[in-house]
Protein backbone atom coordinates (compact mmCIF):
# COMPACT_ATOMS: atom_id res chain seq x y z
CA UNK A 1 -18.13 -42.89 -41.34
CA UNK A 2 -17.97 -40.15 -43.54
CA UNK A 3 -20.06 -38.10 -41.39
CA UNK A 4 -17.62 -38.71 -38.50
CA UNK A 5 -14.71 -37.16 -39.98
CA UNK A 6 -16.65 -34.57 -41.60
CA UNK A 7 -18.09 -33.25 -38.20
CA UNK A 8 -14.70 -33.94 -36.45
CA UNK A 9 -12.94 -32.14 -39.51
CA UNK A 10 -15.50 -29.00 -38.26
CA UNK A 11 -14.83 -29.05 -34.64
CA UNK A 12 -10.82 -29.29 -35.15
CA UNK A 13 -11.19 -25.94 -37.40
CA UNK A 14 -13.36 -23.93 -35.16
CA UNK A 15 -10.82 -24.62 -31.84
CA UNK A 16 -7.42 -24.41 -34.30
CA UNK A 17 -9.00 -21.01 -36.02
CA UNK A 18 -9.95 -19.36 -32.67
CA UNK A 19 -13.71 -18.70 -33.80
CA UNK A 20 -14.96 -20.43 -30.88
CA UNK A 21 -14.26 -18.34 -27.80
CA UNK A 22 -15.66 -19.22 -24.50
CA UNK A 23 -16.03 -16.40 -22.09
CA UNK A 24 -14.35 -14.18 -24.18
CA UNK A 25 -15.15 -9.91 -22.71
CA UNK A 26 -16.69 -7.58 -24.98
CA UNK A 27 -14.03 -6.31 -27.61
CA UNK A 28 -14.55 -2.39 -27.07
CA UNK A 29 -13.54 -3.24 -22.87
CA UNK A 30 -10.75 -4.99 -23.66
CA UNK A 31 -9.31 -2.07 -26.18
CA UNK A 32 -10.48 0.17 -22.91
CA UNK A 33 -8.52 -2.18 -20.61
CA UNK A 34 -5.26 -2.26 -22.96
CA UNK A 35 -5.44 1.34 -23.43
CA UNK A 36 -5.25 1.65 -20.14
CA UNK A 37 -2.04 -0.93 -19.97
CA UNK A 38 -0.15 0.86 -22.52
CA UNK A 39 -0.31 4.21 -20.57
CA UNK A 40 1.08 2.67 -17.57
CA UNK A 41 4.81 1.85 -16.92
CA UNK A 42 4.84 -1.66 -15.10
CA UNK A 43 7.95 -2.22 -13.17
CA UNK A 44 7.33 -5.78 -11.59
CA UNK A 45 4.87 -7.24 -14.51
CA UNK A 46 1.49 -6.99 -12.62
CA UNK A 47 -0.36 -6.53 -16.09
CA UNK A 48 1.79 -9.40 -17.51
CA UNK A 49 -1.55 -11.80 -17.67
CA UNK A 50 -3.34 -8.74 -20.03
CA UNK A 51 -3.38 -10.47 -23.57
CA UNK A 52 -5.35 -12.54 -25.49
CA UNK A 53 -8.71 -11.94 -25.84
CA UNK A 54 -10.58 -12.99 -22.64
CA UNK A 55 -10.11 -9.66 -20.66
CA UNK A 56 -11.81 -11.55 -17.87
CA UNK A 57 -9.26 -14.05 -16.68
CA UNK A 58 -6.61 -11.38 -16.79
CA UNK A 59 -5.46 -10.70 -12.99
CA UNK A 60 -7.08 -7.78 -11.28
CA UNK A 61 -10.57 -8.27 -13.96
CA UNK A 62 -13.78 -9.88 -12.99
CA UNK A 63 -16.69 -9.83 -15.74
CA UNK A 64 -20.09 -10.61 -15.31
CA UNK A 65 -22.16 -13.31 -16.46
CA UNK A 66 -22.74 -11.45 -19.61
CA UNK A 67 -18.86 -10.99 -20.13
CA UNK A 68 -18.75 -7.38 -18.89
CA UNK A 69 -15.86 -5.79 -16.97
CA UNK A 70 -17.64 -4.55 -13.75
CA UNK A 71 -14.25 -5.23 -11.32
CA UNK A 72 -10.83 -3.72 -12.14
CA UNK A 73 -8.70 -4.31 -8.67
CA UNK A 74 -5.65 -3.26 -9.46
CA UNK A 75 -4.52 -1.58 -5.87
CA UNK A 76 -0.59 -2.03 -5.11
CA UNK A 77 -0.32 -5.46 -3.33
CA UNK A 78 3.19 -3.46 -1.22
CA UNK A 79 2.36 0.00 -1.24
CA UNK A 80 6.51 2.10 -0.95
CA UNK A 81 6.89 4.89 1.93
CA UNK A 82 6.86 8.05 -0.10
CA UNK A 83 7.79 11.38 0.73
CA UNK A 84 8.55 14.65 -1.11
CA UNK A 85 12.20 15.84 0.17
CA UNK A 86 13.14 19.66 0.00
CA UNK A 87 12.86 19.86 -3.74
CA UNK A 88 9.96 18.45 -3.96
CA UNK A 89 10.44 15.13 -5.74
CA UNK A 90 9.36 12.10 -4.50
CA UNK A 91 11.47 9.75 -1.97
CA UNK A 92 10.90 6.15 -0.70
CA UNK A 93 11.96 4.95 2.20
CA UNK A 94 12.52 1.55 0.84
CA UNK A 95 15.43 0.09 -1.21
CA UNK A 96 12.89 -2.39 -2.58
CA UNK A 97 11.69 -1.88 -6.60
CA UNK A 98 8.46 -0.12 -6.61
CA UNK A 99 5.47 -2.31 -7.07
CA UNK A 100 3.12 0.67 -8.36
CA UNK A 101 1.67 1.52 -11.44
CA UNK A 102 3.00 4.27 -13.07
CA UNK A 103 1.48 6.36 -15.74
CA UNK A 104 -1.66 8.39 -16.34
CA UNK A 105 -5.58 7.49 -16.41
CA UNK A 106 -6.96 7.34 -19.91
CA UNK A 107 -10.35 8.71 -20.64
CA UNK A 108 -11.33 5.01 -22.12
CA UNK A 109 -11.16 4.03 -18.73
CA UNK A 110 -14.68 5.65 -18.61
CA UNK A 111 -16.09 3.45 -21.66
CA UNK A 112 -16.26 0.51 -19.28
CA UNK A 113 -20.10 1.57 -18.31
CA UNK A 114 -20.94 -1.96 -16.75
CA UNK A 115 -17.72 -1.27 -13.94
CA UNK A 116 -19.09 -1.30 -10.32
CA UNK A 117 -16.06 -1.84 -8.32
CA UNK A 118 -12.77 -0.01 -9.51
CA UNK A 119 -9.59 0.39 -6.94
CA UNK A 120 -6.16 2.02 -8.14
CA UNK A 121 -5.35 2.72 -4.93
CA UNK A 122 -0.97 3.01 -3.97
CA UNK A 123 -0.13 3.46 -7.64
CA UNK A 124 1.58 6.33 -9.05
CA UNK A 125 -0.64 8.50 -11.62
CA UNK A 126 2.47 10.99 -11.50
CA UNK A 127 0.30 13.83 -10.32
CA UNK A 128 -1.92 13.89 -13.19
CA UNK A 129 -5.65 15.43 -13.39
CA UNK A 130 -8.45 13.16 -12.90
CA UNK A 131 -9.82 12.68 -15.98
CA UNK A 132 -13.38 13.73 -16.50
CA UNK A 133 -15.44 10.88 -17.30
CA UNK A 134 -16.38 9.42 -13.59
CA UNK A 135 -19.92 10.86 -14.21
CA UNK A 136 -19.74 7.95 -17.34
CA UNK A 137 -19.47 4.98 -14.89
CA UNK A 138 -22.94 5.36 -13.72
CA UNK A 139 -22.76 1.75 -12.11
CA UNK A 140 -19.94 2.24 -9.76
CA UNK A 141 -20.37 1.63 -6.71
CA UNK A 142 -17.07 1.49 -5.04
CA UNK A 143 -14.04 3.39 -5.88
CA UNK A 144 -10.61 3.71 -4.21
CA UNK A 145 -7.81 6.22 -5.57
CA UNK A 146 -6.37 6.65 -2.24
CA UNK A 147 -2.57 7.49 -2.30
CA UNK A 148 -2.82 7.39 -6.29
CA UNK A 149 -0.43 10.18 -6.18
CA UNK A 150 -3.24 12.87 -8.46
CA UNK A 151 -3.05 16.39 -8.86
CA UNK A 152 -7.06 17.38 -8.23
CA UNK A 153 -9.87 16.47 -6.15
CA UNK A 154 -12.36 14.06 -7.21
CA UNK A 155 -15.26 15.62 -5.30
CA UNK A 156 -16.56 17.79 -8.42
CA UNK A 157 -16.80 14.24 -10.26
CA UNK A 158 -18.07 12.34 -7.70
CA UNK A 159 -21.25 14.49 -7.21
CA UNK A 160 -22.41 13.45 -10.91
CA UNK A 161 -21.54 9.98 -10.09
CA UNK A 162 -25.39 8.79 -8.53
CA UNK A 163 -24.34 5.33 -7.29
CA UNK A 164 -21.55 6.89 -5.87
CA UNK A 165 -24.01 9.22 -3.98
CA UNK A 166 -24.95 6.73 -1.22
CA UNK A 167 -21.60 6.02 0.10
CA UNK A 168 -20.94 9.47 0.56
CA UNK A 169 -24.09 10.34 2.27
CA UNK A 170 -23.05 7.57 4.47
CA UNK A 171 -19.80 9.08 5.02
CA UNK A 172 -21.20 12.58 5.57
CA UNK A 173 -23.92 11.52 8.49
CA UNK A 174 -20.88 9.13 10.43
CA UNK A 175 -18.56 12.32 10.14
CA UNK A 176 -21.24 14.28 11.56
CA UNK A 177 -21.95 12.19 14.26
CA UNK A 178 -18.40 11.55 14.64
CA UNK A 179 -18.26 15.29 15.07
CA UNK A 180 -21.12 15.55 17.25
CA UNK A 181 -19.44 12.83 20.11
CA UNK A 182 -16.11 15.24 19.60
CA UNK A 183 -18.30 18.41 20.24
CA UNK A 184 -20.11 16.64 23.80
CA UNK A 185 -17.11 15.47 24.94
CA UNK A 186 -15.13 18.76 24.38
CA UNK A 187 -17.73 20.37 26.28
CA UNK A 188 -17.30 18.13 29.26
CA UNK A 189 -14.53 17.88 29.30
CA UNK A 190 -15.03 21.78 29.65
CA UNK A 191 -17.35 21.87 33.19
């Protein structure tokens, strides 16, 4: 009987104290991932879910088996109608709150070394330089900054990004042939 209570005594204190944590993401992503939070301004709460200490049920996160960030989705669900107006400040052509992100890119962004998919895509980075540091995420395989609203190309970075490489080559030959169909039909359209 004593045993009982002893061993249930045990279990109570590991759940109450917060030593046992299931599925919990590796500490140095989640300071990466909350780094990146507190440079952002968050109008409509779409980080609200980012606390605690299991990174990987936080909305827009997906970890691996092993509890590593490899998905940050974070692309604006209602991307506004932007425009820059005479002075050259930014308009929308909604009356609607802005849904974007707003903020700058940390360079701990580019600790997260296990990240393969990673889309910021309709945010507002406030025409901030790209970090260096994409050259760091040698497991990417997908990335979207479309409309992100940066100062600089990408390109430079992208060519020391290897599993980026494929995609582009990819890009390149459909372009090309996409270019070659525009050429032949020019020239018919020509005789």
């Amino acid at each position: 009987m004593t045993f009982i209570i002893m061993t249930t005594f045990i279990f109570l204190l590991f759940f109450s104290s917060g030593v046992l944590v299931i599925n919990a993401c590796h500490q140095q992503e989640r300071e990466a991932l909350t780094s990146f939070k507190s440079n952002m301004a968050d109008p409509l709460n779409r980080l609200s879910s980012w606390k605690g200490h299991n990174c990987c049920s936080w909305d827009g996160i997906n970890c691996s088996d092993t509890c590593h960030v490899t998905v940050i989705d974070l692309r604006n669900p209602k991307p506004d109608n932007l425009f820059l107006d005479m002075n050259s400040q930014l308009v929308s052509t909604s009356n609607a709150p802005s849904t974007a992100l707003i903020g700058t890119l940390p360079a701990s962004l580019f600790s997260l070394t296990h990240l393969t998919y990673l889309d910021l895509s309709f945010n507002n980075f406030s025409f901030s330089k790209i970090p260096l540091g994409f050259s760091n995420l040698s497991a990417l395989t997908y990335l979207n900054l479309s409309n992100a609203m940066f100062k600089d190309s990408i390109t430079a970075q992208l060519s020391k990004a290897p599993s980026l490489l494929p995609s582009w080559n990819s890009i390149f030959h459909v372009l090309r042939s996409l270019e070659t169909i525009h050429l032949l039909t020019i020239l018919c359209h020509l005789t």
